[in-house]
C-alpha atoms as a PDB file:
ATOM      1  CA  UNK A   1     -51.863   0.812   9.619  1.00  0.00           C
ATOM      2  CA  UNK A   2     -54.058  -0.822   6.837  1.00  0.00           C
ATOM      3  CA  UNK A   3     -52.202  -1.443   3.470  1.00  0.00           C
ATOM      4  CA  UNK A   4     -54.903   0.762   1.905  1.00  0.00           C
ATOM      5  CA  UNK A   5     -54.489   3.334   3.596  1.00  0.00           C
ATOM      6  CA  UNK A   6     -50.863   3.036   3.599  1.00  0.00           C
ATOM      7  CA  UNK A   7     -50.933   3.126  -0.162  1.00  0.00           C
ATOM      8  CA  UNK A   8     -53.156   6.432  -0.116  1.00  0.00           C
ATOM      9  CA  UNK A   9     -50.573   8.241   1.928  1.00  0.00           C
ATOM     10  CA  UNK A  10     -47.399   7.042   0.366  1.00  0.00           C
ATOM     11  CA  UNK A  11     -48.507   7.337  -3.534  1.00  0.00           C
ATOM     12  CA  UNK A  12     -49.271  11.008  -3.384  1.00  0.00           C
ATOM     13  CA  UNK A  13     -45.950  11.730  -1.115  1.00  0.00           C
ATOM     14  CA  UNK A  14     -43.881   9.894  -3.552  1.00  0.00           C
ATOM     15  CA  UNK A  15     -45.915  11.671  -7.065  1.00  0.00           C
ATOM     16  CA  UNK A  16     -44.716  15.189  -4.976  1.00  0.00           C
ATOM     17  CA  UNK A  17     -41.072  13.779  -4.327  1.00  0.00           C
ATOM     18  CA  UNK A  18     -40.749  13.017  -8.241  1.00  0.00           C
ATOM     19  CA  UNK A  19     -41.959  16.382  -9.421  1.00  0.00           C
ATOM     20  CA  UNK A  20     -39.375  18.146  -6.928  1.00  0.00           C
ATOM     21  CA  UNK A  21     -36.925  15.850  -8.325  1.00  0.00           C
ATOM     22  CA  UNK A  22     -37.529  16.315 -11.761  1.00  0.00           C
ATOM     23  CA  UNK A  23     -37.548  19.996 -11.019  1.00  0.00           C
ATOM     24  CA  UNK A  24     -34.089  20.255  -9.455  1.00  0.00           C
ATOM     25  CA  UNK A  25     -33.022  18.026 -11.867  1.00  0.00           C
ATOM     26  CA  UNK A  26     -34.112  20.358 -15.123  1.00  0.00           C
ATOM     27  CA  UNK A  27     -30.490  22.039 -15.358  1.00  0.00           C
ATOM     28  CA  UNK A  28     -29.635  18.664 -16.347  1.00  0.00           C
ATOM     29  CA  UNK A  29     -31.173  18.989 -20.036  1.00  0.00           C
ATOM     30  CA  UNK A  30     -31.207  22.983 -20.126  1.00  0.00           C
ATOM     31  CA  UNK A  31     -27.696  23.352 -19.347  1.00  0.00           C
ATOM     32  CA  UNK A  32     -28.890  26.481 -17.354  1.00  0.00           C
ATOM     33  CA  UNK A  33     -29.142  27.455 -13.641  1.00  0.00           C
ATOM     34  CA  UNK A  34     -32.348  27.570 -11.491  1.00  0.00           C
ATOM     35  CA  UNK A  35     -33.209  30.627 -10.157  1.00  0.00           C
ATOM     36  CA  UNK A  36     -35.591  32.046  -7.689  1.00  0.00           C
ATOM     37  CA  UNK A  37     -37.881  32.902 -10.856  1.00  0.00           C
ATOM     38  CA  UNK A  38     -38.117  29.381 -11.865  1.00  0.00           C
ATOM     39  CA  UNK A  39     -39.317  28.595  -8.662  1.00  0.00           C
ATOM     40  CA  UNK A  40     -41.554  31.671  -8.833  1.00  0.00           C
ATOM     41  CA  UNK A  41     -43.019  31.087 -11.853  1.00  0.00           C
ATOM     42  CA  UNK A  42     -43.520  27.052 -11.097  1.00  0.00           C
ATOM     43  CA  UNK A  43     -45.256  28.547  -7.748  1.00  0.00           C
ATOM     44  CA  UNK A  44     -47.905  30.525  -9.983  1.00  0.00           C
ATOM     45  CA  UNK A  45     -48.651  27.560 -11.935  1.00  0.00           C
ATOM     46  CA  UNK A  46     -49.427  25.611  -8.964  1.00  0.00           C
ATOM     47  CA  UNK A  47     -51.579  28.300  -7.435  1.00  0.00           C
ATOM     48  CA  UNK A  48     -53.702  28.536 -10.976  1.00  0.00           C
ATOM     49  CA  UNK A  49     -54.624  24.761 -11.103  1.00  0.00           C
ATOM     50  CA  UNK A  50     -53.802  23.440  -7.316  1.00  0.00           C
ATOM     51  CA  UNK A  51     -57.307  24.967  -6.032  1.00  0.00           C
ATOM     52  CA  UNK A  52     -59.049  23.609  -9.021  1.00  0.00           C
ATOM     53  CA  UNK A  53     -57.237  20.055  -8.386  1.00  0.00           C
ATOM     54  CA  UNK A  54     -58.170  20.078  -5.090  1.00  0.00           C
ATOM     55  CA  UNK A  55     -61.972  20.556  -6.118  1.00  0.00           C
ATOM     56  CA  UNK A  56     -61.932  17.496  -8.005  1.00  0.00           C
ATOM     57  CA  UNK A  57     -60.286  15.608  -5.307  1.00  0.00           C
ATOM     58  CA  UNK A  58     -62.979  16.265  -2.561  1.00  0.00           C
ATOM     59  CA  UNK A  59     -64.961  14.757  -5.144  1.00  0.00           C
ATOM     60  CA  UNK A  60     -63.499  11.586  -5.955  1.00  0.00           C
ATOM     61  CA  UNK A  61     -63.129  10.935  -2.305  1.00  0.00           C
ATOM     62  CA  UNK A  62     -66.838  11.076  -2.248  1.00  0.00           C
ATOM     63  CA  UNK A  63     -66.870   8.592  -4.581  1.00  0.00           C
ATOM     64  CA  UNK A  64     -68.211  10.933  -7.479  1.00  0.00           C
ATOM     65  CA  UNK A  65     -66.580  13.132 -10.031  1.00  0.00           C
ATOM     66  CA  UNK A  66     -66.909  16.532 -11.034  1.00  0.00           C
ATOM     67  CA  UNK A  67     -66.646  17.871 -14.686  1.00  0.00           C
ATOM     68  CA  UNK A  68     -67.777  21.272 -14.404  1.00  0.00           C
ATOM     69  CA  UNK A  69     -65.092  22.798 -12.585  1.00  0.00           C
ATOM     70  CA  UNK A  70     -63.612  23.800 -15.409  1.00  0.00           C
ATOM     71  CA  UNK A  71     -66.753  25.392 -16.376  1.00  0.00           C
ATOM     72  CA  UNK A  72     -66.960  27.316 -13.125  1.00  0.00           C
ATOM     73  CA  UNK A  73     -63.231  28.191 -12.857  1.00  0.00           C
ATOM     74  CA  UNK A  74     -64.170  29.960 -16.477  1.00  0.00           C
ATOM     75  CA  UNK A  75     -67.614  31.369 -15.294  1.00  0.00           C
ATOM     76  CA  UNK A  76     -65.952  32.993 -11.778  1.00  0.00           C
ATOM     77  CA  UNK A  77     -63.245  34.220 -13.770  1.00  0.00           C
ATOM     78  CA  UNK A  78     -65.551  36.244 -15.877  1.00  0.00           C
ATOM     79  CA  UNK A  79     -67.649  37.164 -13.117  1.00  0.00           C
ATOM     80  CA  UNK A  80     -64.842  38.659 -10.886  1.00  0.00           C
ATOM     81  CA  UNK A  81     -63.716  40.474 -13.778  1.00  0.00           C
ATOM     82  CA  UNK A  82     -66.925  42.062 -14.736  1.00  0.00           C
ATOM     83  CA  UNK A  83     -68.163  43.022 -10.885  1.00  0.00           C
ATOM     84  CA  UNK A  84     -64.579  43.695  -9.687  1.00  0.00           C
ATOM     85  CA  UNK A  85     -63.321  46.617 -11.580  1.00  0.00           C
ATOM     86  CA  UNK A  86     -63.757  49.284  -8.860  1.00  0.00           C
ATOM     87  CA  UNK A  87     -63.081  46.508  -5.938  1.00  0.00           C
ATOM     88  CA  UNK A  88     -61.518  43.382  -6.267  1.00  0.00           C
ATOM     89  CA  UNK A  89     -62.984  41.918  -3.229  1.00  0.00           C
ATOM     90  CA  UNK A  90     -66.429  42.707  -4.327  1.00  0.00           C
ATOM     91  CA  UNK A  91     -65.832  40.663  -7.306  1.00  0.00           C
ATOM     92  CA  UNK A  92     -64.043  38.016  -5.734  1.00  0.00           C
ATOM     93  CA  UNK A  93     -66.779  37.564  -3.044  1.00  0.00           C
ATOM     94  CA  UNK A  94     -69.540  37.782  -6.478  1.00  0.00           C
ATOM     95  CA  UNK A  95     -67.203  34.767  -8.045  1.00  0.00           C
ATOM     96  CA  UNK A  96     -67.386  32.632  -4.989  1.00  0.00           C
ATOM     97  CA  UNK A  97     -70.884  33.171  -4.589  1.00  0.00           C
ATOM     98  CA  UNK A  98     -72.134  32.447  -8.096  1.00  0.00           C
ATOM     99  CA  UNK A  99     -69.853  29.263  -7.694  1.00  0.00           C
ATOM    100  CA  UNK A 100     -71.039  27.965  -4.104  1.00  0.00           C
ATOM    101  CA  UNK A 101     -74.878  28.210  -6.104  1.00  0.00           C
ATOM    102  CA  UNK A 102     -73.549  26.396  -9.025  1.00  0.00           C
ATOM    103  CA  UNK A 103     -72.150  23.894  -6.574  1.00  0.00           C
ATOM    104  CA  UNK A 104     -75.491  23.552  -4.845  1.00  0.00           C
ATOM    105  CA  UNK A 105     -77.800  22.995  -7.772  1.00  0.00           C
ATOM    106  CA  UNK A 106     -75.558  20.503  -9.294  1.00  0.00           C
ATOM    107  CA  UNK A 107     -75.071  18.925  -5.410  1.00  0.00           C
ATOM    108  CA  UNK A 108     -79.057  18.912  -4.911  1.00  0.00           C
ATOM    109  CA  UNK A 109     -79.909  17.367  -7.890  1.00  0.00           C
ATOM    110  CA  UNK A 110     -77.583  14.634  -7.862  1.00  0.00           C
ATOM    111  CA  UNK A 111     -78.834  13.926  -4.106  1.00  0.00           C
ATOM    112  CA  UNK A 112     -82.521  14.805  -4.482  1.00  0.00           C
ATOM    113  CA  UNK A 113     -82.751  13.400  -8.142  1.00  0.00           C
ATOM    114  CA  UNK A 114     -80.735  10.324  -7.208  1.00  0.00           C
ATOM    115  CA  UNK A 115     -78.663  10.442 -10.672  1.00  0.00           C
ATOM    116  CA  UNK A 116     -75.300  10.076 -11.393  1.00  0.00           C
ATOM    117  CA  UNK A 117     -72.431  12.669 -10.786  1.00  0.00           C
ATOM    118  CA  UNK A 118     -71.055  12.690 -14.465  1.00  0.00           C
ATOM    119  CA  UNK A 119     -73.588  13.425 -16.724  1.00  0.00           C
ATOM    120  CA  UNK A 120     -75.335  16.225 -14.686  1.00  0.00           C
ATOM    121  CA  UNK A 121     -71.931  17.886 -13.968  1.00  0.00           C
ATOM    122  CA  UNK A 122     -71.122  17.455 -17.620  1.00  0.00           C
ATOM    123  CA  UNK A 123     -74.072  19.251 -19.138  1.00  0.00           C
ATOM    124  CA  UNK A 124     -73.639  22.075 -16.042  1.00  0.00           C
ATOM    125  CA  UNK A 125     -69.819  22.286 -17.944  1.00  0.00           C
ATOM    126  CA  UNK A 126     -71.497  23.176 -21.022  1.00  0.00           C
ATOM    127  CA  UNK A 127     -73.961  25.298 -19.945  1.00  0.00           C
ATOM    128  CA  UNK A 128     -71.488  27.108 -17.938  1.00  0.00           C
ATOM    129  CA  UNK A 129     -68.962  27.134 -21.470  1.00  0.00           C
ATOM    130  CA  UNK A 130     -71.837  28.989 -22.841  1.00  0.00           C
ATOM    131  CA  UNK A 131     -72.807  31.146 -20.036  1.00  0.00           C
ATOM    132  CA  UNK A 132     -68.722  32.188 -19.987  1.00  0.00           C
ATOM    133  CA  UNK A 133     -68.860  33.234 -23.637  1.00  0.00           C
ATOM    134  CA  UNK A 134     -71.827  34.826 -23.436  1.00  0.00           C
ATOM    135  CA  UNK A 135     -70.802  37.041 -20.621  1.00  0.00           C
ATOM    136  CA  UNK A 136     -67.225  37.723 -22.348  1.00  0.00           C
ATOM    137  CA  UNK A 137     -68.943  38.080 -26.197  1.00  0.00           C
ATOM    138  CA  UNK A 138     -66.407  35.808 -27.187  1.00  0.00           C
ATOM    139  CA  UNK A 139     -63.705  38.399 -26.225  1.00  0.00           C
ATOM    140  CA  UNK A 140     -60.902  38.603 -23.836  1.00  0.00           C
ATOM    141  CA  UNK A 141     -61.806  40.608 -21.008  1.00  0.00           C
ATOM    142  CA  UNK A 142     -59.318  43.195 -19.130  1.00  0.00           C
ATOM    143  CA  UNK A 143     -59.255  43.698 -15.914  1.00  0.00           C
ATOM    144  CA  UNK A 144     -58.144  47.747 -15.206  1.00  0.00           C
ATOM    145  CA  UNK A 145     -57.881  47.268 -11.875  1.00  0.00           C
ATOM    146  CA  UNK A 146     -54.057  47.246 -12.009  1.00  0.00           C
ATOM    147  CA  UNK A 147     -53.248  47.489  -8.230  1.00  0.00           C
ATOM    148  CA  UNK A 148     -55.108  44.201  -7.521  1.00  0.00           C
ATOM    149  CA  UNK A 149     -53.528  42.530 -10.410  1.00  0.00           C
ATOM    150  CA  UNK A 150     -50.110  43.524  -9.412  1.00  0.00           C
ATOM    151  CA  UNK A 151     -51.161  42.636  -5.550  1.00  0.00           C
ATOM    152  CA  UNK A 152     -51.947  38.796  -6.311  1.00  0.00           C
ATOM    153  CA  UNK A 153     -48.711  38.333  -8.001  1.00  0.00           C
ATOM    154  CA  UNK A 154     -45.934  40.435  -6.154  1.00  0.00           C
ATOM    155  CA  UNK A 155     -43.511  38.417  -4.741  1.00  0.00           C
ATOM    156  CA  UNK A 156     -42.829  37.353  -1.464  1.00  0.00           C
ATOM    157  CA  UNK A 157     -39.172  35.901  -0.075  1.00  0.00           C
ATOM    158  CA  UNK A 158     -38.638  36.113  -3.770  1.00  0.00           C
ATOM    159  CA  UNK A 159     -40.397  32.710  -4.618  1.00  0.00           C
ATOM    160  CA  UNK A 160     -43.934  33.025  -3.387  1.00  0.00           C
ATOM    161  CA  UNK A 161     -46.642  35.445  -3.858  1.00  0.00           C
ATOM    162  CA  UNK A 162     -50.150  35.766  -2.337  1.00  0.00           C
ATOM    163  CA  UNK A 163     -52.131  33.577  -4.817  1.00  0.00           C
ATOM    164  CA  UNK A 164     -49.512  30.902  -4.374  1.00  0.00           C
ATOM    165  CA  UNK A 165     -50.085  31.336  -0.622  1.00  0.00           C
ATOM    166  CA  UNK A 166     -53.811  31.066  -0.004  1.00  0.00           C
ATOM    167  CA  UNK A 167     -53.384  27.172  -2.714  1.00  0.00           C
ATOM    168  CA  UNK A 168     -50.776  26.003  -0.478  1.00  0.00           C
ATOM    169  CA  UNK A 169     -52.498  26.807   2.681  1.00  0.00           C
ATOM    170  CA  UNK A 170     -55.614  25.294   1.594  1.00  0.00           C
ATOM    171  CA  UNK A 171     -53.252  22.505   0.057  1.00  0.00           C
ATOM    172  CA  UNK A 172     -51.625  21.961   3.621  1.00  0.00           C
ATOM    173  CA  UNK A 173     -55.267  22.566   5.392  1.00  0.00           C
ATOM    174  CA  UNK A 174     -56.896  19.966   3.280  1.00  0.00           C
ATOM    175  CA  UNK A 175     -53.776  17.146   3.897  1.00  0.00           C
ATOM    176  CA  UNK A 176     -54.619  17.731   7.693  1.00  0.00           C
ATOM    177  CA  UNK A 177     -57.958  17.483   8.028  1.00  0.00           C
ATOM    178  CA  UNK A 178     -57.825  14.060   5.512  1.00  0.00           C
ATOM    179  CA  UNK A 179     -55.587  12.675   7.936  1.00  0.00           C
ATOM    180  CA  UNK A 180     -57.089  13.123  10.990  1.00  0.00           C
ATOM    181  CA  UNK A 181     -59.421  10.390  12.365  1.00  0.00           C
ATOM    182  CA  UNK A 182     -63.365  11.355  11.111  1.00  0.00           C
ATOM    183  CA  UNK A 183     -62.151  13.375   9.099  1.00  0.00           C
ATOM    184  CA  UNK A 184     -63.507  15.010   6.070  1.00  0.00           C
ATOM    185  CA  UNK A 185     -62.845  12.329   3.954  1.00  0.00           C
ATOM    186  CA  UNK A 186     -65.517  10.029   5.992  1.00  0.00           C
ATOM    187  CA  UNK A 187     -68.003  12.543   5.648  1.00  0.00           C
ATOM    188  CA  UNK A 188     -67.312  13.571   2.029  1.00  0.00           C
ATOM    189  CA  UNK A 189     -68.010   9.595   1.484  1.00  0.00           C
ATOM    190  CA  UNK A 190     -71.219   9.864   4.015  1.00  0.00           C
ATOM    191  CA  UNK A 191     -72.441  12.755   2.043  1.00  0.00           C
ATOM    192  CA  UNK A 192     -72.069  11.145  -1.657  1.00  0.00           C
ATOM    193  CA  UNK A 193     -73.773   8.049  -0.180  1.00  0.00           C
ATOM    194  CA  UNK A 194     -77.122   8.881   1.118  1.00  0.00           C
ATOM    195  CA  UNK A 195     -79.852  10.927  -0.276  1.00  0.00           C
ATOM    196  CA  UNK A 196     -82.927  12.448   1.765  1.00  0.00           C
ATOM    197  CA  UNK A 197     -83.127  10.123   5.020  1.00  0.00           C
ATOM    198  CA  UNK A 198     -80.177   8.722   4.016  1.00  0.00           C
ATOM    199  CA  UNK A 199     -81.019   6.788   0.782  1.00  0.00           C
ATOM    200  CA  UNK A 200     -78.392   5.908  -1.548  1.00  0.00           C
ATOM    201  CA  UNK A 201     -77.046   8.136  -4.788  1.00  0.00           C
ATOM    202  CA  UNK A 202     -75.753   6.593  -7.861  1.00  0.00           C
ATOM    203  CA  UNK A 203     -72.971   8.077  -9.445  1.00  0.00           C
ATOM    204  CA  UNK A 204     -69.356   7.439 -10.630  1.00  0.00           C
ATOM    205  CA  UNK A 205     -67.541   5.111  -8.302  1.00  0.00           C
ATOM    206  CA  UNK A 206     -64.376   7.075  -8.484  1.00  0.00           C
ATOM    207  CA  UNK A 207     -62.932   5.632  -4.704  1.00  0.00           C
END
Protein backbone atom coordinates (compact mmCIF):
# COMPACT_ATOMS: atom_id res chain seq x y z
CA UNK A 1 0.00 0.00 0.00
CA UNK A 2 1.31 3.49 -1.14
CA UNK A 3 1.96 6.01 1.76
CA UNK A 4 -0.54 8.27 -0.03
CA UNK A 5 -2.99 6.37 -0.08
CA UNK A 6 -2.37 5.09 3.27
CA UNK A 7 -2.62 8.61 4.57
CA UNK A 8 -6.11 9.13 2.72
CA UNK A 9 -7.59 6.17 4.50
CA UNK A 10 -6.18 6.58 7.94
CA UNK A 11 -6.73 10.58 8.34
CA UNK A 12 -10.44 10.46 7.83
CA UNK A 13 -10.77 7.10 10.14
CA UNK A 14 -8.86 8.76 12.82
CA UNK A 15 -10.95 12.64 12.33
CA UNK A 16 -14.26 10.01 12.93
CA UNK A 17 -12.50 8.20 15.98
CA UNK A 18 -11.87 11.79 17.65
CA UNK A 19 -15.38 13.08 17.19
CA UNK A 20 -16.80 9.71 18.81
CA UNK A 21 -14.35 10.29 21.43
CA UNK A 22 -15.01 13.68 22.15
CA UNK A 23 -18.64 12.73 22.12
CA UNK A 24 -18.53 10.02 24.78
CA UNK A 25 -16.31 12.04 26.49
CA UNK A 26 -18.86 15.30 26.82
CA UNK A 27 -20.22 14.10 30.39
CA UNK A 28 -16.82 14.95 31.31
CA UNK A 29 -17.44 18.91 31.24
CA UNK A 30 -21.42 18.73 31.52
CA UNK A 31 -21.44 16.72 34.53
CA UNK A 32 -24.58 15.07 32.91
CA UNK A 33 -25.42 11.63 31.40
CA UNK A 34 -25.73 10.77 27.65
CA UNK A 35 -28.80 9.62 26.57
CA UNK A 36 -30.32 8.08 23.56
CA UNK A 37 -31.51 11.79 22.64
CA UNK A 38 -28.07 13.06 22.54
CA UNK A 39 -27.26 10.56 20.21
CA UNK A 40 -30.53 11.31 18.41
CA UNK A 41 -30.21 14.68 18.10
CA UNK A 42 -26.21 14.44 17.08
CA UNK A 43 -27.71 11.84 14.36
CA UNK A 44 -30.01 14.73 12.85
CA UNK A 45 -27.21 17.03 12.66
CA UNK A 46 -25.22 14.67 10.72
CA UNK A 47 -28.03 13.83 8.35
CA UNK A 48 -28.60 17.87 7.68
CA UNK A 49 -24.93 18.59 6.61
CA UNK A 50 -23.38 14.86 5.91
CA UNK A 51 -25.17 14.81 2.29
CA UNK A 52 -24.10 18.32 1.66
CA UNK A 53 -20.37 17.33 2.87
CA UNK A 54 -20.34 14.59 0.81
CA UNK A 55 -21.20 16.88 -2.32
CA UNK A 56 -18.23 18.83 -1.81
CA UNK A 57 -16.09 15.87 -1.39
CA UNK A 58 -16.88 14.23 -4.84
CA UNK A 59 -15.66 17.45 -5.85
CA UNK A 60 -12.41 17.91 -4.42
CA UNK A 61 -11.58 14.42 -5.44
CA UNK A 62 -12.05 15.69 -8.90
CA UNK A 63 -9.67 18.04 -8.26
CA UNK A 64 -12.24 21.06 -8.29
CA UNK A 65 -14.39 22.69 -5.70
CA UNK A 66 -17.84 23.50 -5.40
CA UNK A 67 -19.30 26.72 -3.74
CA UNK A 68 -22.78 26.62 -4.66
CA UNK A 69 -23.98 23.86 -2.72
CA UNK A 70 -24.96 25.88 -0.25
CA UNK A 71 -26.86 27.80 -2.71
CA UNK A 72 -28.67 24.71 -3.95
CA UNK A 73 -29.19 23.06 -0.52
CA UNK A 74 -31.18 26.64 0.05
CA UNK A 75 -32.85 26.67 -3.49
CA UNK A 76 -34.17 22.69 -3.10
CA UNK A 77 -35.23 23.49 0.22
CA UNK A 78 -37.53 26.13 -1.02
CA UNK A 79 -38.53 24.25 -3.91
CA UNK A 80 -39.67 21.06 -2.00
CA UNK A 81 -41.49 23.22 0.22
CA UNK A 82 -43.40 25.15 -2.31
CA UNK A 83 -44.31 21.94 -4.79
CA UNK A 84 -44.61 19.50 -1.85
CA UNK A 85 -47.48 20.60 0.21
CA UNK A 86 -50.06 18.04 -1.00
CA UNK A 87 -47.12 15.27 -1.62
CA UNK A 88 -43.88 15.24 -0.26
CA UNK A 89 -42.43 13.04 -2.83
CA UNK A 90 -43.57 15.24 -5.58
CA UNK A 91 -41.61 17.94 -4.08
CA UNK A 92 -38.75 16.03 -3.17
CA UNK A 93 -38.43 14.53 -6.72
CA UNK A 94 -39.04 18.70 -8.03
CA UNK A 95 -35.89 19.54 -5.50
CA UNK A 96 -33.66 16.91 -6.92
CA UNK A 97 -34.50 17.75 -10.28
CA UNK A 98 -34.03 21.52 -10.22
CA UNK A 99 -30.64 20.55 -8.47
CA UNK A 100 -29.31 17.72 -10.96
CA UNK A 101 -29.98 20.94 -13.79
CA UNK A 102 -28.17 23.31 -11.62
CA UNK A 103 -25.46 20.71 -11.38
CA UNK A 104 -25.35 20.32 -15.14
CA UNK A 105 -25.12 23.91 -16.26
CA UNK A 106 -22.50 24.70 -13.80
CA UNK A 107 -20.73 21.02 -14.86
CA UNK A 108 -21.06 21.99 -18.75
CA UNK A 109 -19.72 25.17 -18.57
CA UNK A 110 -16.79 24.51 -16.61
CA UNK A 111 -16.04 21.51 -19.18
CA UNK A 112 -17.26 23.12 -22.41
CA UNK A 113 -16.04 26.71 -21.39
CA UNK A 114 -12.75 25.33 -20.07
CA UNK A 115 -12.83 27.81 -16.88
CA UNK A 116 -12.19 27.30 -13.52
CA UNK A 117 -14.49 25.52 -10.89
CA UNK A 118 -14.53 28.46 -8.28
CA UNK A 119 -15.59 31.41 -9.76
CA UNK A 120 -18.45 29.94 -11.93
CA UNK A 121 -19.76 27.94 -8.91
CA UNK A 122 -19.41 31.08 -6.87
CA UNK A 123 -21.53 33.42 -8.93
CA UNK A 124 -24.17 30.19 -9.46
CA UNK A 125 -24.11 30.57 -5.20
CA UNK A 126 -25.28 33.98 -5.58
CA UNK A 127 -27.57 33.71 -8.12
CA UNK A 128 -29.06 30.82 -6.42
CA UNK A 129 -29.01 33.21 -2.79
CA UNK A 130 -31.17 35.38 -4.84
CA UNK A 131 -33.29 32.96 -6.61
CA UNK A 132 -33.95 31.38 -2.76
CA UNK A 133 -35.15 34.76 -1.49
CA UNK A 134 -37.00 35.52 -4.21
CA UNK A 135 -39.00 32.37 -4.12
CA UNK A 136 -39.42 32.65 -0.13
CA UNK A 137 -40.09 36.83 -0.30
CA UNK A 138 -37.64 37.00 2.26
CA UNK A 139 -39.94 34.95 4.60
CA UNK A 140 -39.79 31.71 6.35
CA UNK A 141 -41.75 29.26 4.62
CA UNK A 142 -44.02 26.44 6.43
CA UNK A 143 -44.39 23.39 5.36
CA UNK A 144 -48.29 22.04 6.42
CA UNK A 145 -47.65 18.88 5.42
CA UNK A 146 -47.29 17.64 9.02
CA UNK A 147 -47.30 13.81 8.42
CA UNK A 148 -44.17 14.05 6.21
CA UNK A 149 -42.48 16.29 8.61
CA UNK A 150 -43.12 14.07 11.49
CA UNK A 151 -42.18 10.91 9.05
CA UNK A 152 -38.46 12.18 8.33
CA UNK A 153 -37.77 12.62 11.92
CA UNK A 154 -39.54 9.76 13.97
CA UNK A 155 -37.26 7.72 15.57
CA UNK A 156 -36.00 4.50 14.95
CA UNK A 157 -34.17 2.00 17.74
CA UNK A 158 -34.48 5.23 19.59
CA UNK A 159 -31.29 6.89 18.03
CA UNK A 160 -31.87 6.99 14.32
CA UNK A 161 -34.54 8.23 12.14
CA UNK A 162 -35.12 8.05 8.35
CA UNK A 163 -33.22 11.22 7.26
CA UNK A 164 -30.30 10.06 9.34
CA UNK A 165 -30.63 6.74 7.48
CA UNK A 166 -30.68 7.52 3.77
CA UNK A 167 -26.87 10.16 4.89
CA UNK A 168 -25.38 7.23 6.42
CA UNK A 169 -26.21 4.85 3.73
CA UNK A 170 -25.03 7.08 1.12
CA UNK A 171 -22.10 7.87 3.68
CA UNK A 172 -21.27 4.00 3.86
CA UNK A 173 -22.13 3.62 -0.12
CA UNK A 174 -19.77 6.35 -1.05
CA UNK A 175 -16.66 4.86 1.43
CA UNK A 176 -17.16 1.58 -0.69
CA UNK A 177 -17.20 2.49 -3.93
CA UNK A 178 -13.89 5.02 -3.13
CA UNK A 179 -12.21 2.06 -2.03
CA UNK A 180 -12.67 -0.28 -4.50
CA UNK A 181 -10.10 -0.53 -7.36
CA UNK A 182 -11.47 1.98 -10.50
CA UNK A 183 -13.45 3.28 -8.50
CA UNK A 184 -15.32 6.47 -8.55
CA UNK A 185 -12.68 8.39 -7.35
CA UNK A 186 -10.55 7.61 -10.74
CA UNK A 187 -13.29 8.65 -12.75
CA UNK A 188 -14.40 11.70 -10.72
CA UNK A 189 -10.53 12.73 -11.45
CA UNK A 190 -10.98 11.51 -15.33
CA UNK A 191 -14.05 13.58 -15.55
CA UNK A 192 -12.56 17.00 -13.97
CA UNK A 193 -9.58 16.46 -16.31
CA UNK A 194 -10.65 16.39 -19.83
CA UNK A 195 -12.99 18.52 -21.72
CA UNK A 196 -14.70 17.61 -25.21
CA UNK A 197 -12.27 14.82 -26.74
CA UNK A 198 -10.65 14.80 -23.73
CA UNK A 199 -8.94 18.25 -23.48
CA UNK A 200 -7.92 19.54 -20.25
CA UNK A 201 -10.15 21.91 -17.67
CA UNK A 202 -8.62 24.42 -15.46
CA UNK A 203 -9.91 24.79 -12.20
CA UNK A 204 -9.00 24.65 -8.45
CA UNK A 205 -6.42 22.00 -7.77
CA UNK A 206 -8.10 20.89 -4.63
CA UNK A 207 -6.38 16.96 -4.76
Amino acid sequence: MRPALRQERIVPAAALVLVVVAFVLTPLGTGLPLTTFDVYNALQGFAQIGLLALAVGLTMIAGEFDLSVVGTYAVGGMIAVQAGQSSAVLGLLVAVAVGAAVGAVQGALIAWLRVPSVPVTLAAYIALLGLAYAISGGLSVTFTNRAATLWVDHTIAGVFSPRSLVTLAASCSWRSCSAAPGSVRNCARSAATAGPAGSPVSGSNAS
